[in-house]
Protein backbone atom coordinates (compact mmCIF):
# COMPACT_ATOMS: atom_id res chain seq x y z
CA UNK A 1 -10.77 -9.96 -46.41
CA UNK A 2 -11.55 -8.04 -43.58
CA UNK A 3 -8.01 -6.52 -43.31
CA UNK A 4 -8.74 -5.55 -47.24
CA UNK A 5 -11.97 -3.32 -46.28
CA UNK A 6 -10.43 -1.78 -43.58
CA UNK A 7 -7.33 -0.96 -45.49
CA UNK A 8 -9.74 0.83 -48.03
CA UNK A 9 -11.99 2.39 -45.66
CA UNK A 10 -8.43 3.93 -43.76
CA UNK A 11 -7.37 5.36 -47.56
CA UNK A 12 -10.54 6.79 -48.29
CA UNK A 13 -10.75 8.39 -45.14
CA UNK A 14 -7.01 9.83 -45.33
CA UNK A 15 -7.84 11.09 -49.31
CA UNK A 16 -10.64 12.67 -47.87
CA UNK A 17 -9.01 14.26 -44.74
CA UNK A 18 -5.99 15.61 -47.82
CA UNK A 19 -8.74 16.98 -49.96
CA UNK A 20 -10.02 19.00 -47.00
CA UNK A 21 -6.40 20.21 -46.60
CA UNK A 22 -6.10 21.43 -49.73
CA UNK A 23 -9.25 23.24 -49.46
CA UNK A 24 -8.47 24.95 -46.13
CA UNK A 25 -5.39 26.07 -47.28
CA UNK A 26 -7.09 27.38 -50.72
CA UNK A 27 -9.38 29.24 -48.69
CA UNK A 28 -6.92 30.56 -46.45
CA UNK A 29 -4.55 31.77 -49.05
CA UNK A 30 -7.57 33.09 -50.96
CA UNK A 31 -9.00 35.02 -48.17
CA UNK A 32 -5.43 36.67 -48.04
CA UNK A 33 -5.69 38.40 -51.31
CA UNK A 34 -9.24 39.73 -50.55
CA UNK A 35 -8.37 41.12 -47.03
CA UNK A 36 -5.33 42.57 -49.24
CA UNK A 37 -7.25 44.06 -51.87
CA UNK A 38 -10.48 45.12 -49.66
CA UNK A 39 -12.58 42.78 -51.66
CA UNK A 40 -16.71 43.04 -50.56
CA UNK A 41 -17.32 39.10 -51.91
CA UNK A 42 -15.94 37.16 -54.42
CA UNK A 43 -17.35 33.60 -56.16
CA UNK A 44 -14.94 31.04 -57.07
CA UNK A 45 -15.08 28.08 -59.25
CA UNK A 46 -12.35 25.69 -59.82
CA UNK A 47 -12.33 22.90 -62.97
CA UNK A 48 -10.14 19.71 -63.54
CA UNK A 49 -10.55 17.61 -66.07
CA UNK A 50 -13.31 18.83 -67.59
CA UNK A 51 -14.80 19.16 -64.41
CA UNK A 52 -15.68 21.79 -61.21
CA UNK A 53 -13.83 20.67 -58.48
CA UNK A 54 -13.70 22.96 -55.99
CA UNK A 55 -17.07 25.54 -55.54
CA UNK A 56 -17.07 28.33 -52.67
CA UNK A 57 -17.90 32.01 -52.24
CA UNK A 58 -16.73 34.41 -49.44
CA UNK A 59 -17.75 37.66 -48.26
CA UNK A 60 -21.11 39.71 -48.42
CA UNK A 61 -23.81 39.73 -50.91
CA UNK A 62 -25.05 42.67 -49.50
CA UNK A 63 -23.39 45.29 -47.60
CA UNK A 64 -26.28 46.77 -45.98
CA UNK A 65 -27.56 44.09 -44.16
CA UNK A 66 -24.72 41.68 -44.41
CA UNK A 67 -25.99 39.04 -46.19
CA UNK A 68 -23.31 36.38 -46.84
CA UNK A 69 -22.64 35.85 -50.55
CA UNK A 70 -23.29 31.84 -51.73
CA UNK A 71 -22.68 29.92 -54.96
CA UNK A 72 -26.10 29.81 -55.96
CA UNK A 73 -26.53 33.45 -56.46
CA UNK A 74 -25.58 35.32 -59.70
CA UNK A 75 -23.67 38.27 -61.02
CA UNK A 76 -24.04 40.86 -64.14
CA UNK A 77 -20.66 39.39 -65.41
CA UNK A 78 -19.70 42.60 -67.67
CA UNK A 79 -17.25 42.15 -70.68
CA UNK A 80 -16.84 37.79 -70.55
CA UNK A 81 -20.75 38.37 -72.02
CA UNK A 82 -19.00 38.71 -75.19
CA UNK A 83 -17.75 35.20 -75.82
CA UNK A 84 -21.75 34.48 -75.25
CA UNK A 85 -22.46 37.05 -78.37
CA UNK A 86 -19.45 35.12 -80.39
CA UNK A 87 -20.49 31.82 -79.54
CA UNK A 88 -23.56 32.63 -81.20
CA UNK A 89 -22.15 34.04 -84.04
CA UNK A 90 -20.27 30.79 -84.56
CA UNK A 91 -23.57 28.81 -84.74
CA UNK A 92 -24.97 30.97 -87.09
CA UNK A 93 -21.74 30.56 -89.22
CA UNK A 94 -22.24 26.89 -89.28
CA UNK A 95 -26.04 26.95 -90.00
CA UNK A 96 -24.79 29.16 -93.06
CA UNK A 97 -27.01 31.84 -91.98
CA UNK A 98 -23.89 34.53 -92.24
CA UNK A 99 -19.58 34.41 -92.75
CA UNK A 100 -16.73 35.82 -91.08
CA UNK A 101 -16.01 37.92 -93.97
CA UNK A 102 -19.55 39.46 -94.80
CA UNK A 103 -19.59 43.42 -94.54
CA UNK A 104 -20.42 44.45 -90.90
CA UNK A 105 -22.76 47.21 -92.27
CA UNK A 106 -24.80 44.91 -94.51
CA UNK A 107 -25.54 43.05 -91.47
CA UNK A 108 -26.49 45.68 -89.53
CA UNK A 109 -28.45 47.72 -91.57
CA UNK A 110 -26.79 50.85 -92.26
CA UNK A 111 -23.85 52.02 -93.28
CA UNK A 112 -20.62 50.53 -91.13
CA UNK A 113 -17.48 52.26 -93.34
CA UNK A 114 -14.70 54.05 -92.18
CA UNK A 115 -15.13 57.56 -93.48
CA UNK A 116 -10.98 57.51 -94.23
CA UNK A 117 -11.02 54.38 -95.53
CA UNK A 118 -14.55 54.41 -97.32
CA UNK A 119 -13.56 51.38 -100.29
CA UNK A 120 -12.17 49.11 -97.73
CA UNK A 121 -15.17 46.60 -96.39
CA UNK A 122 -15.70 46.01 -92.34
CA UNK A 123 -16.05 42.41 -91.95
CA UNK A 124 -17.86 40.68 -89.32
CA UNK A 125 -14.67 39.10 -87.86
CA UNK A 126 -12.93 42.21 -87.31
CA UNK A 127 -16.33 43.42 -85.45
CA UNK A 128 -15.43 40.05 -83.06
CA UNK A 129 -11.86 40.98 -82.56
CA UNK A 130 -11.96 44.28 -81.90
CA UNK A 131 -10.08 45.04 -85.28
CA UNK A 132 -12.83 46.69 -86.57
CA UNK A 133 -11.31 50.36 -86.53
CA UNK A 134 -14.64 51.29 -84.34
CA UNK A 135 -14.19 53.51 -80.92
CA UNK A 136 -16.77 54.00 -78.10
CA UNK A 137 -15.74 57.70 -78.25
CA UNK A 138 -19.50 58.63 -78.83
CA UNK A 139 -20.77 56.20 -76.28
CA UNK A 140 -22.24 52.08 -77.28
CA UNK A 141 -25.46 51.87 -75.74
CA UNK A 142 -27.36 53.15 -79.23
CA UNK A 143 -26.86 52.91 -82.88
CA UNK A 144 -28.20 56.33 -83.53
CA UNK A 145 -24.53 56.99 -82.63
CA UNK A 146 -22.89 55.19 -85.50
CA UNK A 147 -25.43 55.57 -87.98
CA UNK A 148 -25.19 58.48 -90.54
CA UNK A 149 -28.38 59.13 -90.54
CA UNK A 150 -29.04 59.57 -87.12
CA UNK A 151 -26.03 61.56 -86.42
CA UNK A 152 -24.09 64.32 -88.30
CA UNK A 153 -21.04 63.37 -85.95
CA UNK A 154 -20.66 59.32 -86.51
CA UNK A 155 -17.24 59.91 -88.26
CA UNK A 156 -15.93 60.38 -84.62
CA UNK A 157 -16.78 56.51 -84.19
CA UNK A 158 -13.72 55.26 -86.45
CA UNK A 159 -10.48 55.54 -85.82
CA UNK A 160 -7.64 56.89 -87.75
CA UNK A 161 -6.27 53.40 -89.46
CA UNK A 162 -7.38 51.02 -92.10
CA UNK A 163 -10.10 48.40 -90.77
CA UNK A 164 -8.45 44.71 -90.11
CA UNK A 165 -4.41 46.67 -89.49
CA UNK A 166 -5.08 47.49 -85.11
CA UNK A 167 -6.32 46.31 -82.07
CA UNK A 168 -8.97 48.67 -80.08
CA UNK A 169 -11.30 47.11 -77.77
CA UNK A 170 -14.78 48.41 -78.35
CA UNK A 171 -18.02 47.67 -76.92
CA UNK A 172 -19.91 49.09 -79.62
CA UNK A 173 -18.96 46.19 -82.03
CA UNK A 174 -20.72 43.62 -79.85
CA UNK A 175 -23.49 45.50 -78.94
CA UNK A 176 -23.91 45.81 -83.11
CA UNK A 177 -23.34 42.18 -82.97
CA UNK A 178 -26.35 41.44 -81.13
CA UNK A 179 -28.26 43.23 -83.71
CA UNK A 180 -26.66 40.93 -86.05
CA UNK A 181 -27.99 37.94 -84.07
CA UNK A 182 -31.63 39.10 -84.17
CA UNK A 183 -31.48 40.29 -88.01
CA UNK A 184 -30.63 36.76 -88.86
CA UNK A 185 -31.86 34.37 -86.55
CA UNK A 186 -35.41 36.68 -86.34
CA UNK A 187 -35.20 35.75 -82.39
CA UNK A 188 -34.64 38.35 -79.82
CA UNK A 189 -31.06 38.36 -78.62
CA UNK A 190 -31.55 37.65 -74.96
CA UNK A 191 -34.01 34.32 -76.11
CA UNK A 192 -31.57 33.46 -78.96
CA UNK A 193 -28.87 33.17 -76.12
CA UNK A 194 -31.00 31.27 -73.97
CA UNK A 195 -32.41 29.20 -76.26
CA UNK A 196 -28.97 27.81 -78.18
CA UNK A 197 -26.76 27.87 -75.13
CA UNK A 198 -28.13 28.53 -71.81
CA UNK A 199 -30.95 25.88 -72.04
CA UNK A 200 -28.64 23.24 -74.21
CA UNK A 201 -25.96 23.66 -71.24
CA UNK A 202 -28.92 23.79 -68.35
CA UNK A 203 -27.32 26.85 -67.32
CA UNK A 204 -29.69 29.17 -64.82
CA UNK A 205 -28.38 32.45 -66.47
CA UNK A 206 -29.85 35.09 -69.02
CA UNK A 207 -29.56 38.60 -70.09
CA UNK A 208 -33.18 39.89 -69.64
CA UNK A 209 -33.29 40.78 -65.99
CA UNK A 210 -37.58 39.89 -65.08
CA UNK A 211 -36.82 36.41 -66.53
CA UNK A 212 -34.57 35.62 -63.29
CA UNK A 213 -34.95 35.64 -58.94
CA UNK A 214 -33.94 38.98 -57.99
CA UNK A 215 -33.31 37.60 -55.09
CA UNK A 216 -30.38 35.90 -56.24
CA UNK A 217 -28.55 39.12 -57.86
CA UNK A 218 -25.24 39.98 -55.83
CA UNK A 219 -24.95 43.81 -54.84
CA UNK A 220 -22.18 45.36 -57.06
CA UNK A 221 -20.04 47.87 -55.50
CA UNK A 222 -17.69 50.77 -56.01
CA UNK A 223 -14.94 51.55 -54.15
CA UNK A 224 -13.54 54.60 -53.07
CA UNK A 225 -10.05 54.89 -52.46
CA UNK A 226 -10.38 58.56 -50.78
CA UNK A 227 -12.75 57.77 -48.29
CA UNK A 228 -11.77 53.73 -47.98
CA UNK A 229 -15.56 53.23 -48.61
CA UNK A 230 -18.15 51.45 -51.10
CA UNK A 231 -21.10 52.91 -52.56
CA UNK A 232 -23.93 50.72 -54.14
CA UNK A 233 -24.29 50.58 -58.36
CA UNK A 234 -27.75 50.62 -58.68
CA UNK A 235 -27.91 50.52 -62.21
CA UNK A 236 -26.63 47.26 -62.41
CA UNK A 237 -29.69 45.40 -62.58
CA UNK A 238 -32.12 47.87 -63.98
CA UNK A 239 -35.27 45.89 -65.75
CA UNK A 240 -35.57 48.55 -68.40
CA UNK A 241 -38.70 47.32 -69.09
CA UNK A 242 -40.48 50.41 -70.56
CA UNK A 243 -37.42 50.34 -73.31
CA UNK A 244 -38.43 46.75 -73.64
CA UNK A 245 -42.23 46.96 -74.16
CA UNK A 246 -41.24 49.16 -76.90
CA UNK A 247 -38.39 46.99 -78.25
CA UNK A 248 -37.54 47.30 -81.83
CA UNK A 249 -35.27 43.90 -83.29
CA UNK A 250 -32.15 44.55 -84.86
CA UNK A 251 -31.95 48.05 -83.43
CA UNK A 252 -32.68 48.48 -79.92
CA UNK A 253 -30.64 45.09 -79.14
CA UNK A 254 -28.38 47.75 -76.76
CA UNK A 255 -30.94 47.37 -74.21
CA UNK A 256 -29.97 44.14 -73.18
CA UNK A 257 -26.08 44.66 -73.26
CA UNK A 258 -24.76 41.98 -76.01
CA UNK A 259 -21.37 43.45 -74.72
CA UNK A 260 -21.54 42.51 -71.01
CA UNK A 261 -25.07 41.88 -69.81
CA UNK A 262 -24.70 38.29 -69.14
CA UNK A 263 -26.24 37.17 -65.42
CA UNK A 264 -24.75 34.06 -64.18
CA UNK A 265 -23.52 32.30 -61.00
CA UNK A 266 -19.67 31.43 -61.13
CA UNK A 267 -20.67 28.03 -60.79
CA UNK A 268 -22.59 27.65 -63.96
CA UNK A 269 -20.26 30.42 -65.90
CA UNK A 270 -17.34 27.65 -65.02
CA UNK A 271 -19.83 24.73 -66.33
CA UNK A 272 -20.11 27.20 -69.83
CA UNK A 273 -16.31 27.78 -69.98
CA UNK A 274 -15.99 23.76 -69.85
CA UNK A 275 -17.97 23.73 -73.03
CA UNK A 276 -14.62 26.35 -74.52
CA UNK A 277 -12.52 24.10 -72.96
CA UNK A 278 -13.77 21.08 -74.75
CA UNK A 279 -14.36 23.00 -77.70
CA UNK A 280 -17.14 23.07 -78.36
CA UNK A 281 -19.02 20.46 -76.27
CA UNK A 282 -19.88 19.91 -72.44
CA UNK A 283 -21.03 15.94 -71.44
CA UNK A 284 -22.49 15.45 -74.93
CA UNK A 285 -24.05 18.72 -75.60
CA UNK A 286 -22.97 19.87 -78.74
CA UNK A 287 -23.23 24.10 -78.85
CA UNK A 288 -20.30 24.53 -81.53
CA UNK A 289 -17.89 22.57 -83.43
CA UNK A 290 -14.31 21.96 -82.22
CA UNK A 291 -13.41 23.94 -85.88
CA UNK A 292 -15.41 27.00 -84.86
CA UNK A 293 -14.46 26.58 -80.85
CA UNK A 294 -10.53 26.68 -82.32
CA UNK A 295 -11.24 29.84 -84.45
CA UNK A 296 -12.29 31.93 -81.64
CA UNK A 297 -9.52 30.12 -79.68
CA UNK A 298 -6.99 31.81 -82.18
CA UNK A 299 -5.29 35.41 -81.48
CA UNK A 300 -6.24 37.58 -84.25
CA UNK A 301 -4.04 40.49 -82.69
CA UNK A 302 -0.38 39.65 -81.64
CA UNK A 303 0.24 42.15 -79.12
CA UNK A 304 -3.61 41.58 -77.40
CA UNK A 305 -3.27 37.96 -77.82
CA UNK A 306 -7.19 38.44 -78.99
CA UNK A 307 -9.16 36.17 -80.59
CA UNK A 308 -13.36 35.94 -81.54
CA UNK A 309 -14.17 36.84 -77.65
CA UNK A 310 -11.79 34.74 -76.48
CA UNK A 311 -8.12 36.11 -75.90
CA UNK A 312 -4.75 34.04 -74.73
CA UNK A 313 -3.00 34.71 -71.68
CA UNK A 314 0.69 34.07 -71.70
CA UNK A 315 1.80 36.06 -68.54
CA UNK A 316 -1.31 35.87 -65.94
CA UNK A 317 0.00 32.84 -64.56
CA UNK A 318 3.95 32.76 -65.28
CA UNK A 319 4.74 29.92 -67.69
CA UNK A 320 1.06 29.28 -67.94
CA UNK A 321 -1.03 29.65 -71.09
CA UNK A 322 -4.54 30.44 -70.81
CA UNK A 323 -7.80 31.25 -73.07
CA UNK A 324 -10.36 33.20 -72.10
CA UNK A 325 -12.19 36.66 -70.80
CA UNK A 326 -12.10 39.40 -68.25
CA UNK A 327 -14.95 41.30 -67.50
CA UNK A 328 -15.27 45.31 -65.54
CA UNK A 329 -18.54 47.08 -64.74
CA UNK A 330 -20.18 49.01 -61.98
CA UNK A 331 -17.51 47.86 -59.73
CA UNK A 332 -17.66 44.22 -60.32
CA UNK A 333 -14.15 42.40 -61.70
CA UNK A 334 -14.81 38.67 -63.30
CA UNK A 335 -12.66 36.41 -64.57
CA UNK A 336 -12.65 33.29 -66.64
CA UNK A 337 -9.66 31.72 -67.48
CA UNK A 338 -8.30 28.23 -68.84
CA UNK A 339 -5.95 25.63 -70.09
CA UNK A 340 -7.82 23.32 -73.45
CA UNK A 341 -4.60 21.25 -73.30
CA UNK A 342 -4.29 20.13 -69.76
CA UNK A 343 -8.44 20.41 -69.26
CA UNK A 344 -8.00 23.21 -65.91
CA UNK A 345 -9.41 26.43 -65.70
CA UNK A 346 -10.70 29.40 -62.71
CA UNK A 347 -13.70 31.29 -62.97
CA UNK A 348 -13.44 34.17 -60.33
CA UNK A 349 -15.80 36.82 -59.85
CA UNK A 350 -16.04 39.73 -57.21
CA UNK A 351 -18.51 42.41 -56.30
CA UNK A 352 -16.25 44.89 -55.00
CA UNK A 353 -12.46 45.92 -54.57
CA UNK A 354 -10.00 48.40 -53.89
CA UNK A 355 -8.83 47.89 -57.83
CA UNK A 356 -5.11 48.77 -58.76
CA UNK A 357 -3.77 47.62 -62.38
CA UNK A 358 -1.21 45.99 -63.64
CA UNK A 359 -0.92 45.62 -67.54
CA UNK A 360 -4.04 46.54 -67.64
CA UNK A 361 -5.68 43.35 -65.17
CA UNK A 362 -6.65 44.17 -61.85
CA UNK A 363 -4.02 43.31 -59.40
CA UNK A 364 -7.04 41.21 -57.50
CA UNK A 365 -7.58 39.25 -60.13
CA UNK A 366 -3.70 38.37 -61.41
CA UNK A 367 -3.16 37.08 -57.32
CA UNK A 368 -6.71 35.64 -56.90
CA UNK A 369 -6.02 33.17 -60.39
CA UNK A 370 -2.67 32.69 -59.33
CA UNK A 371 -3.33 31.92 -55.34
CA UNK A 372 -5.94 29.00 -56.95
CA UNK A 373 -3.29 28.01 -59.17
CA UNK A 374 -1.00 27.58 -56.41
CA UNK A 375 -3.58 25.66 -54.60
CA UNK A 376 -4.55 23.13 -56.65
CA UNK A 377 -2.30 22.82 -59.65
CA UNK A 378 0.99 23.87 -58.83
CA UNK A 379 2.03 19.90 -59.82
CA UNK A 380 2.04 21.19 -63.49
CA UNK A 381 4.57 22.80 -63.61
């Protein structure tokens, strides 16, 4: 009996010893591609399973005084925000509050037609995958832009092709869609989000910048390549509180960035992309059905591979297939990325880096996913 305990205690101790392995090596490896690509700090998040297995950031916080970056402080996430703004759309869908197919501009509250196409309707869905036939030619952060009456040049905001026939990412259209969330849930947008998914999911995350620590915000950077140097964004976090003391629902919904405002840890943005991954739910917390998780799941676009917020990535990881986001402001890069069949998936998110491009992805990003892959689930293949 003895001999039995012993034998366990000796495999427990040699799992454990592998596991730390693994990890050094992951690190290692990892640490490559930022010392490769110049990277200030970058937060990691690895799941398995359904669950985060592997948790660690590197680099600086804060240039200035060098300030190590750790996993419990949070990022403005840019563009993955989106799949926030869907995911609400989706429960709003299934309270039969709104449809996929309603007119945009009835939504909204003003006209939303293209001037060249002026009988054919702008639905809601093609708002959500970017098929909308709207440009951010005139700017996104206010619908004075876009609406006719506000603006003798909103024309310039629609493109040249029928609405529904062409891809053309646009942050206007989810910045609009955040107006749509207030108009018919009658909650502001940065509350509805936290109400219906960040509590539900006991996230610590939120779009309105005085409702979190400061403290915790990670310094976003800039780099550049002429000088080899970084200068601060200090935009990044501004509270923009006089626009919000004079906040007007449905209209001035810009304010808080629907389109990439989102402030989260890569921790807890890994914990909501487990929800995606299990469409719909995370450990019994329903926040959509596995019907509406599939339909943003689904590539709209062929070429973009772009669904309701949620696109599919056939070439990031060779022989891989992946759903999810990228995100690219004020010199931040974030990534969330992962497999629904086999239940894996990389949330990576850095404040800073010397950014080349390849097919449009940050070169950082395509070896950081890929160097985790490596690491931890090259078995699949």
């Amino acid at each position: 009996m003895k001999f039995k305990y012993f034998y366990a205690l000796l495999l427990i101790v040699g799992l454990s010893s592998a596991v730390q392995a693994q990890q050094e090596k992951a690190e290692a490896d990892f640490k490559s591609v930022m010392d490769k690509y110049s990277a200030v700090g970058a937060s990691v998040a690895v799941v398995k399973d359904g669950r985060i297995i592997y948790n660690h950031s590197f680099g600086l916080k804060d240039l200035e005084h060098e300030a190590p970056l750790n996993n419990q402080d949070i990022f403005r996430i840019a563009s993955i925000s989106k799949s926030f703004s869907a995911t609400a759309i989706m429960q709003l869908v299934e309270a039969g509050k709104i449809s996929l197919d309603d007119d945009f501009g009835e939504l909204v509250g003003f006209k939303v037609r293209n001037p060249k196409f002026p009988d054919q309707k702008i639905t809601l869905k093609m708002a959500l995958s970017h098929t909308s036939g709207l440009n951010d030619s005139q700017g996104y952060l206010n619908f004075d832009l876009i609406n006719p009456d506000k603006n003798p040049d909103w024309a310039k905001c629609y493109n040249d092709y029928a609405p529904g026939s062409k891809f053309d990412y646009c942050n206007l259209n989810f910045n609009m869609i955040g107006a749509v969330i207030e108009k018919i849930s009658g909650e502001r947008f940065d509350n509805y989000i936290k109400q219906h998914i960040i509590k539900p999911l006991d996230l610590y995350a939120g779009y309105c910048v005085d409702s979190l620590d400061s403290t915790r915000f990670v310094k976003l950077y800039e780099y550049h390549p002429d000088s080899k140097s970084y200068t601060l964004s200090s935009n990044a976090y501004a509270p923009r509180r006089t626009e919000i003391a004079n906040y007007v629902m449905g209209y001035t919904t810009p304010i808080f960035s629907p389109t990439g405002g989102m402030k989260i840890s890569a921790h807890d943005l890994a914990r909501y992309m487990i929800m995606h991954m299990n469409y719909g739910t995370s450990d019994g917390v329903k926040i959509i059905y596995r019907k509406s998780a599939k339909i943003m799941q689904t590539a709209l676009s062929a070429d973009e591979g772009y669904g309701l917020a949620i696109m599919t990535a056939d070439d990031l990881i060779p022989g891989v297939k992946l759903k999810g986001h990228t995100g690219s402001a004020y010199g931040l890069h974030s990534t969330m990325f992962f497999n629904p069949k086999h239940k894996f998936g990389f949330v990576i998110i850095t404040n800073g880096i010397n950014a080349t491009y390849t097919d449009g992805l940050p070169d950082f990003s395509r070896a950081a996913i890929n160097s985790l892959y490596q690491s931890f689930f090259n078995h699949l293949k």
